[in-house]
Protein backbone atom coordinates (compact mmCIF):
# COMPACT_ATOMS: atom_id res chain seq x y z
CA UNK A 1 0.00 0.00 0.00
CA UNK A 2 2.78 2.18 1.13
CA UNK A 3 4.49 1.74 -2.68
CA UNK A 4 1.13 2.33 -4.28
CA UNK A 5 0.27 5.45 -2.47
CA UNK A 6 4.48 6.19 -3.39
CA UNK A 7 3.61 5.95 -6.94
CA UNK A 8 0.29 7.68 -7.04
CA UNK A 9 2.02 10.69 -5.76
CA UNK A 10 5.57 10.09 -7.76
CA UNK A 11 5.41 13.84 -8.98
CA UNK A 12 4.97 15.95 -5.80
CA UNK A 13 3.53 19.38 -5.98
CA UNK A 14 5.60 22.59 -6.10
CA UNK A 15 4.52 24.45 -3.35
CA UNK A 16 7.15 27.18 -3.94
CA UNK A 17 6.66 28.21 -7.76
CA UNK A 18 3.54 26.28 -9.00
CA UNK A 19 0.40 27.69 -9.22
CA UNK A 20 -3.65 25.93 -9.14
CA UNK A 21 -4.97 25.07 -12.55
CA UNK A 22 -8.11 23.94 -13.29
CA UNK A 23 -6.92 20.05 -12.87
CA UNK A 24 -6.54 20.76 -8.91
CA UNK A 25 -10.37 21.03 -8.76
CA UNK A 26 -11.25 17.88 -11.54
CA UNK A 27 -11.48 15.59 -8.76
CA UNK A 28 -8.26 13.36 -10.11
CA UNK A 29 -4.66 13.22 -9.20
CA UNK A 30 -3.69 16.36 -9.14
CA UNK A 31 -6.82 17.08 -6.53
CA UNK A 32 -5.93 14.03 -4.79
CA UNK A 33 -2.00 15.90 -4.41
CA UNK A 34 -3.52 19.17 -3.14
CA UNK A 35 -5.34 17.65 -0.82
CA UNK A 36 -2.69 15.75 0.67
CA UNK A 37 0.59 18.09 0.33
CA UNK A 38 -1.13 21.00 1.00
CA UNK A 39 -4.44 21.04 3.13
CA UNK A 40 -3.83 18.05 4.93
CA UNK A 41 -0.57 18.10 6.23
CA UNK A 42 -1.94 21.48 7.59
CA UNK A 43 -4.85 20.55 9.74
CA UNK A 44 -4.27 16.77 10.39
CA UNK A 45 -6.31 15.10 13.16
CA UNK A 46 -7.69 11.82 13.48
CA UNK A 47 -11.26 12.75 12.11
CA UNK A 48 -9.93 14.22 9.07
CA UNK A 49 -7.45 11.70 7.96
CA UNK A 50 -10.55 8.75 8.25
CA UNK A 51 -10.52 9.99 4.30
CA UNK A 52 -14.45 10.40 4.10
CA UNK A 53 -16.24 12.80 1.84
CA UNK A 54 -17.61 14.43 5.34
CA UNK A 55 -16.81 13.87 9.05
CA UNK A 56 -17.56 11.25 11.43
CA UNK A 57 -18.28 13.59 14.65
CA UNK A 58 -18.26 12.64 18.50
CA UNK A 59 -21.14 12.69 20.70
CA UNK A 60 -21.48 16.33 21.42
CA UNK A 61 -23.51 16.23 24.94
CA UNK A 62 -24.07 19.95 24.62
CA UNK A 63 -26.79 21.90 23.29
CA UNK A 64 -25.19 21.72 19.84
CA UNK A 65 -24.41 25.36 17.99
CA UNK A 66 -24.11 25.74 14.02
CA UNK A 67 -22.70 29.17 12.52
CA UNK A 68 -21.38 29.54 8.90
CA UNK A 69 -19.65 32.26 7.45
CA UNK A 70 -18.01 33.52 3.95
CA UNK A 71 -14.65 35.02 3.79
CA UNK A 72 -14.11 37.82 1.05
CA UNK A 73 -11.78 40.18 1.85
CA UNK A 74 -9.27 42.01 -0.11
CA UNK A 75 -6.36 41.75 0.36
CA UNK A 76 -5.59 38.33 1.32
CA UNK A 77 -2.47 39.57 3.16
CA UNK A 78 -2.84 42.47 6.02
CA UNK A 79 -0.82 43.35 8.61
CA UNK A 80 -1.59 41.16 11.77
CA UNK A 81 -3.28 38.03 10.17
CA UNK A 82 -4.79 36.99 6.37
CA UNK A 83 -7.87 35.21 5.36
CA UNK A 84 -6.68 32.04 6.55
CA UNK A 85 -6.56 33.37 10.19
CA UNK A 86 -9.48 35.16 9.83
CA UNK A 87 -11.42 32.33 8.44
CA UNK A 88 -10.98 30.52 11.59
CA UNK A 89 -11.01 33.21 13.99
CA UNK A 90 -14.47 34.54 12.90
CA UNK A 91 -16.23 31.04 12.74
CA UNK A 92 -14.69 30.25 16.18
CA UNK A 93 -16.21 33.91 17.21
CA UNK A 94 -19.31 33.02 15.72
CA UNK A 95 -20.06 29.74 17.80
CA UNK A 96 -18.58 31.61 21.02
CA UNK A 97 -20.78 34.32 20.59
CA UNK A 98 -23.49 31.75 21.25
CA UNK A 99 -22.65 31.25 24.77
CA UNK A 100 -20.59 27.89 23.50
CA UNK A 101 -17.78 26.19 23.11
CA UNK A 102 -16.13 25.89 19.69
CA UNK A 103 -15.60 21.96 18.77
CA UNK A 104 -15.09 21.76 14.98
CA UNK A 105 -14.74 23.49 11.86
CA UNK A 106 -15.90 22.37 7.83
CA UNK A 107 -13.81 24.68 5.35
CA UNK A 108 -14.94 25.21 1.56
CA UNK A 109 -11.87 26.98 -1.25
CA UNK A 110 -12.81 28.29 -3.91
CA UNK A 111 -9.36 29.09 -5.92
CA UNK A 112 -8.68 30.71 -8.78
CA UNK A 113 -7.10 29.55 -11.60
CA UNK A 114 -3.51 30.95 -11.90
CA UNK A 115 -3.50 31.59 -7.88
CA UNK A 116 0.29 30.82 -6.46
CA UNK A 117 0.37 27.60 -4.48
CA UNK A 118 3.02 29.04 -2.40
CA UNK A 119 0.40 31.90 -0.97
CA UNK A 120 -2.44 29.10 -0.87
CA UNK A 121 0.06 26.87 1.47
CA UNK A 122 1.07 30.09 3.46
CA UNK A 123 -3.36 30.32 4.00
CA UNK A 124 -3.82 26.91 4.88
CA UNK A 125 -0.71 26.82 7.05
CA UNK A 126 -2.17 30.20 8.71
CA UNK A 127 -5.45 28.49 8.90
CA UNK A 128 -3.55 25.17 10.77
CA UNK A 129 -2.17 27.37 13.38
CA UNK A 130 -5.24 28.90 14.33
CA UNK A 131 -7.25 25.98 15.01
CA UNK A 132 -5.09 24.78 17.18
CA UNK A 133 -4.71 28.13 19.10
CA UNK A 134 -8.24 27.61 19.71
CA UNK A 135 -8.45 23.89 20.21
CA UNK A 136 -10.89 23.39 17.33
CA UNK A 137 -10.23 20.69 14.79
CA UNK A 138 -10.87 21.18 10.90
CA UNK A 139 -12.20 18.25 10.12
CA UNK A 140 -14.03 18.18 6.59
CA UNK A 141 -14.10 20.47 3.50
CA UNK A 142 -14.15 20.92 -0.31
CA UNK A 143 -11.99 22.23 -3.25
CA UNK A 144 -12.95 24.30 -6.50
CA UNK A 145 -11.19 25.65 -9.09
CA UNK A 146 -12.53 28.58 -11.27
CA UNK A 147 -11.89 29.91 -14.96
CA UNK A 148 -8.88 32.92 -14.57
CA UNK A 149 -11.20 35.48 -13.86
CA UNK A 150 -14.05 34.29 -11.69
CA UNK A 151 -12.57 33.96 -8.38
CA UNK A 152 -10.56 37.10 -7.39
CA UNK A 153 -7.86 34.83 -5.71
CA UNK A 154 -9.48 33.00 -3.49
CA UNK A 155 -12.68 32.64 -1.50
CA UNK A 156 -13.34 30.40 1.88
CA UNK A 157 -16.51 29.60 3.62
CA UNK A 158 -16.69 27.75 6.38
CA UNK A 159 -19.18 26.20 9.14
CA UNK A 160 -18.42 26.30 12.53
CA UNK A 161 -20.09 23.64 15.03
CA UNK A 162 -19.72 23.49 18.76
CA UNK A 163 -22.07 22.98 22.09
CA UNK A 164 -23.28 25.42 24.88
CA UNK A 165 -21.90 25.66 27.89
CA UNK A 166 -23.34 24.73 30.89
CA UNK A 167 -25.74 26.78 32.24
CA UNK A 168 -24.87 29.77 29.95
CA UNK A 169 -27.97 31.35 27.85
CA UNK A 170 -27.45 34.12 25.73
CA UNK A 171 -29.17 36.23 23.65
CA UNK A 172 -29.63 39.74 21.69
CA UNK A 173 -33.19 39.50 23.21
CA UNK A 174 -31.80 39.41 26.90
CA UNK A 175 -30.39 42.48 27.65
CA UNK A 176 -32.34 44.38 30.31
CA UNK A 177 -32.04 47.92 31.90
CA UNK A 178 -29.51 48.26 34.94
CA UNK A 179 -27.19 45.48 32.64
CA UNK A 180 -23.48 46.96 31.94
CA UNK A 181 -22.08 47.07 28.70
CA UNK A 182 -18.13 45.48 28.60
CA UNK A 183 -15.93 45.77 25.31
CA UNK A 184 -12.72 43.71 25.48
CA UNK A 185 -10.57 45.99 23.62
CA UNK A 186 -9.84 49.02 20.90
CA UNK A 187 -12.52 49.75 18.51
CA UNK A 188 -11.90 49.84 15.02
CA UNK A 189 -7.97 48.47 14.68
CA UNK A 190 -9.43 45.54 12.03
CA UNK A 191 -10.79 47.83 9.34
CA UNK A 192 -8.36 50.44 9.08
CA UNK A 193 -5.51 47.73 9.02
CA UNK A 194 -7.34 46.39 5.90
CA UNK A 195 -7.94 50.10 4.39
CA UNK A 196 -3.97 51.02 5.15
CA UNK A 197 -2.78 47.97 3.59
CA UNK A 198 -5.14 48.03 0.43
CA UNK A 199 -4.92 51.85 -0.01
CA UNK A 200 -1.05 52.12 0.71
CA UNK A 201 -1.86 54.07 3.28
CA UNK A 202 0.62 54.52 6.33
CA UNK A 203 -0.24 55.63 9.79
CA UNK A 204 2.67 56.28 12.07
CA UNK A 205 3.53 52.92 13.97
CA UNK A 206 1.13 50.61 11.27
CA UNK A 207 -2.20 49.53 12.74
CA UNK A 208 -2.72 45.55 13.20
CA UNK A 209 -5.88 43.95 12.68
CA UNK A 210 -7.47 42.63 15.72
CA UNK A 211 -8.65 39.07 14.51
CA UNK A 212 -8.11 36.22 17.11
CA UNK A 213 -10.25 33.43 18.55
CA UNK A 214 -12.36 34.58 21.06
CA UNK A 215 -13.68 31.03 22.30
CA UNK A 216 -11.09 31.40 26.22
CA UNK A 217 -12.10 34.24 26.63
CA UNK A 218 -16.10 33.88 26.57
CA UNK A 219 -15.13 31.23 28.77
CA UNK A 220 -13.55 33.34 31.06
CA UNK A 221 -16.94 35.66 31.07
CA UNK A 222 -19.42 33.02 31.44
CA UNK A 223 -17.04 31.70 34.62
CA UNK A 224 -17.01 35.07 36.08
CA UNK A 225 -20.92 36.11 35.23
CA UNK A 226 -22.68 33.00 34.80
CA UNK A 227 -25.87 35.20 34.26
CA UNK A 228 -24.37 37.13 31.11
CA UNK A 229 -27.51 38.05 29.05
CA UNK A 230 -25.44 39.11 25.48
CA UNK A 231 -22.42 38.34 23.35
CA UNK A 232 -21.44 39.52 20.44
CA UNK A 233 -18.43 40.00 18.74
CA UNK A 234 -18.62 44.12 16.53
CA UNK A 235 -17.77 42.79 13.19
CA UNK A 236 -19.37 44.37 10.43
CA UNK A 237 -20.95 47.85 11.35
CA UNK A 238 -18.67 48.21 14.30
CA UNK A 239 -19.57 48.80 17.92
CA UNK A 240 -22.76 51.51 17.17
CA UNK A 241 -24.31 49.11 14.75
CA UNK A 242 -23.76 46.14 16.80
CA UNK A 243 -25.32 47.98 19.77
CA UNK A 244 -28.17 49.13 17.80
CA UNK A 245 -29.54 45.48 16.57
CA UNK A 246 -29.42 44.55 20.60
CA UNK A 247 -31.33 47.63 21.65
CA UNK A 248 -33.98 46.73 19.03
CA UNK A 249 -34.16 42.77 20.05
CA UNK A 250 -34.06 43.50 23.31
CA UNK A 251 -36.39 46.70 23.49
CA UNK A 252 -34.18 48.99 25.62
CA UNK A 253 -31.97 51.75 25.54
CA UNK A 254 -28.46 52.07 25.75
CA UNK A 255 -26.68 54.92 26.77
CA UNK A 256 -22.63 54.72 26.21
CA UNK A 257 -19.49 56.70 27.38
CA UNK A 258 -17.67 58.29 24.89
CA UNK A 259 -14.72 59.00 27.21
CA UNK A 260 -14.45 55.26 28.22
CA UNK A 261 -14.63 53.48 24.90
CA UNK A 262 -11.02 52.50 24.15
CA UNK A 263 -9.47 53.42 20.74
CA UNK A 264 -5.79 53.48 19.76
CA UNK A 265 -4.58 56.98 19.04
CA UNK A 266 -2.93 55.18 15.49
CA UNK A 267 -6.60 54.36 14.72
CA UNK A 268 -8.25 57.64 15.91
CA UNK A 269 -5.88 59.69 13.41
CA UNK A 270 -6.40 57.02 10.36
CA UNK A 271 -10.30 56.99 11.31
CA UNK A 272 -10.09 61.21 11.26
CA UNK A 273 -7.85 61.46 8.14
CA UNK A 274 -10.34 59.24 6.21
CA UNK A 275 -13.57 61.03 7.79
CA UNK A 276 -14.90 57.53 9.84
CA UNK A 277 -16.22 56.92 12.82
CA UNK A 278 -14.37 54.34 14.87
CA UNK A 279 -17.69 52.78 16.30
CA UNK A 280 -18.65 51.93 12.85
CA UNK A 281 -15.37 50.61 11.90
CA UNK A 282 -15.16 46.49 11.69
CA UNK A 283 -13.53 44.77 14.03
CA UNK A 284 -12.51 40.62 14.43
CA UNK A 285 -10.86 40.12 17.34
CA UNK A 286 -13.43 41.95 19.90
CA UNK A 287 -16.44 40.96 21.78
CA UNK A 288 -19.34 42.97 23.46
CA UNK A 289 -20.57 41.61 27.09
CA UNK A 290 -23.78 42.98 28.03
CA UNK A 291 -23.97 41.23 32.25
CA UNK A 292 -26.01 42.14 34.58
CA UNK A 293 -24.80 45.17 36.78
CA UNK A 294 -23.63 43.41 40.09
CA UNK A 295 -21.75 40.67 38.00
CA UNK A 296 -20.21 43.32 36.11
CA UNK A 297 -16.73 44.10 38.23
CA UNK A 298 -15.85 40.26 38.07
CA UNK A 299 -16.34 40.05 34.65
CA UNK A 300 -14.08 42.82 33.41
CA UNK A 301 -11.64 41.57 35.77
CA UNK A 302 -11.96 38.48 34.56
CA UNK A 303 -11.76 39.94 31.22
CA UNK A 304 -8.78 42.14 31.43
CA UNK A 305 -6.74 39.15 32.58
CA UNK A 306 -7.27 36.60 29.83
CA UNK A 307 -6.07 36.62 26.20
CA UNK A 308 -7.25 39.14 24.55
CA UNK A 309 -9.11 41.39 26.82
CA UNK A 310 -5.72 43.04 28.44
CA UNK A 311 -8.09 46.55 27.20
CA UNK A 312 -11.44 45.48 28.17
CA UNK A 313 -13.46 48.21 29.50
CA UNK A 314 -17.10 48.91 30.79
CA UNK A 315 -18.51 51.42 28.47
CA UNK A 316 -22.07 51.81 29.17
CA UNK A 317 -25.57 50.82 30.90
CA UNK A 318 -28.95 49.45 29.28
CA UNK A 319 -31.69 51.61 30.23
CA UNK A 320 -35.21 51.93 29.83
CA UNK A 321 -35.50 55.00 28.71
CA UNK A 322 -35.57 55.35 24.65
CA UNK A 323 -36.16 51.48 23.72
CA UNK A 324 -34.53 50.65 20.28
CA UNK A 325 -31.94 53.75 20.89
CA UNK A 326 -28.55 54.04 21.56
CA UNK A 327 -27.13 57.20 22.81
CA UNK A 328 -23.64 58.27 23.87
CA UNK A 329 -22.44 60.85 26.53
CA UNK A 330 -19.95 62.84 24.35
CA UNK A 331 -16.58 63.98 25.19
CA UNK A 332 -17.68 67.50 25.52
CA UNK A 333 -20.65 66.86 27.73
CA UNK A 334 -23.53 66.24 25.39
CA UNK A 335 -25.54 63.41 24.51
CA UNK A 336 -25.89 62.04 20.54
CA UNK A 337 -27.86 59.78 19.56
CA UNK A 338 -25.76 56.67 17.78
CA UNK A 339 -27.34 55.36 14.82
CA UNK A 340 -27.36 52.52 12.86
CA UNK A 341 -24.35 52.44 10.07
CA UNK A 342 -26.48 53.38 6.33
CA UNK A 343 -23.97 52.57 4.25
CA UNK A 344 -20.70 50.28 3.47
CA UNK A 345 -17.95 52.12 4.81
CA UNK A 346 -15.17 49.63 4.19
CA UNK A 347 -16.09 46.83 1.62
CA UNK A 348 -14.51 43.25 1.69
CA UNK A 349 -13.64 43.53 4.91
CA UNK A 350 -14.48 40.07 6.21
């Protein structure tokens, strides 16, 4: 067997100068190669090398938790992580967010034809690395191959599974006035990494995108306020918009602190060169903790001492007043309302 499998793979890939044609996606030999030189040897575990078209899972004893995702964003490449590491990150984020633990991870590439193998290993090695930061296994997926063209590079989608911990139930309907509001970190540091590095922009020291796993640190929160009513993680829209869609489910106000919301001064000067708001600026490596108001000092202690959440701070209090509103206490001593984002500000972000 050993010989055969020798011979089936006589003519190894080159990962440093080749690049995917459209025989890496017919399903033959060259498929067969990618699949083992390239994606496996990145994310081997025992469910994925069983060789099946899908995955044979565990008993997952939790309530289970599904979340899928696409990942679009240009560039590939950005300055703290790529769409490998975000791929991963987010879907882990997404499962988290649930109030669960992430278990396992399906990944789908679509590749274009002409796309360097050597940046495609680089992804999937990138992809490898973050898995096992957050102890979540990769354990089926699929390959295409599109016409030059078609594809822009590359495209992954994923689906994220995972179970609930125990005794944790969260929800954008829960939040309920008296309930703190807890960010763990710098608004805004994704996006503008991703608008510096595809406008050739630079801004002093060079921002960093924020994308990481979030899955210890929900842990964390849920160990330190077991009755945490909201999580979710400012992606897309930023904090305001995030904010807004819980104010609506929930039917309650929300009144933030401009003074305490964290932002890096790097981001602040990009965000007022550009003419954004940092609040509606993306971000994938930060969560929002709404907790009930007597829970709240553990948690962001809690917080502030796990991965991740060195910045974490409380930023503002659900109220009853206004229902469906959010509404900030400015700098200067005002109050302005904080609306939902109306347009794209930063596309293929994500």
């Amino acid at each position: 067997m050993a010989e055969e499998k020798r011979r089936y793979f006589a003519t190894p890939i080159d990962v440093k100068h080749g690049i995917i044609d459209l025989t890496h996606g017919a399903g033959g030999r060259a498929t067969a190669q990618l699949i083992s030189q390239v994606f496996a040897r990145a994310f081997s575990n025992e469910i994925l090398e069983e060789g099946h078209d899908g995955a044979f899972l565990p008993e997952i004893h939790g309530t289970p938790v599904v979340s899928c995702d696409a990942h679009v964003i240009r560039p590939l490449f950005f300055p703290g992580g790529d769409i490998g590491s975000l791929a991963v990150a987010g879907t882990v984020n997404d499962v988290a967010m649930c109030g669960a633990k992430p278990l396992y991870i399906a990944a789908c590439f679509v590749i274009e034809e002409g796309f360097p193998i050597a940046d495609l290993d680089r992804i999937v090695q990138s992809m490898g690395r973050t898995a096992r930061e957050a102890g979540v296994k990769i354990v089926t997926g699929d390959t295409k191959v599109v016409e030059k063209g078609h594809g822009d590079g590359l495209y992954i989608t994923t689906t994220g599974i995972g179970e609930v911990l125990p005794g944790i139930r969260v929800s954008g309907r829960l939040a309920r006035p008296g309930d703190r509001v807890i960010i763990s970190g710098s608004m805004g540091d994704h996006g503008m990494a991703i608008m510096s590095e595809r406008e050739g922009l630079s801004f002093g020291s060079g921002i960093q995108s924020d994308s990481a796993p979030l899955n210890a640190l929900v842990e964390e929160i849920c160990r330190a306020a077991p009755h945490v009513h909201v999580l979710r993680d400012p992606t897309r829209g930023g904090l305001a918009t995030t904010l807004n869609e819980i104010a609506s489910q929930s039917c309650v106000g929300i009144m933030l602190d401009e003074a305490s919301i964290p932002v890096h001064e790097d981001v602040a000067q990009a965000c007022e060169f550009l003419g954004l708001d940092p609040l509606y600026v993306a971000n994938e490596g930060k969560l929002i903790a709404i907790v009930p108001e007597e829970e709240a000092a553990a948690c962001l202690k809690a917080m502030r001492a796990a991965p991740h959440g060195e910045e974490s701070a409380i930023v503002g209090t659900v109220t009853a007043e206004d229902p469906g509103y959010v509404q900030m206490t400015t700098l200067m001593g005002g109050v302005r309302m904080v609306d939902w984002l109306n347009a794209d500000q930063l596309p293929r972000i994500c």
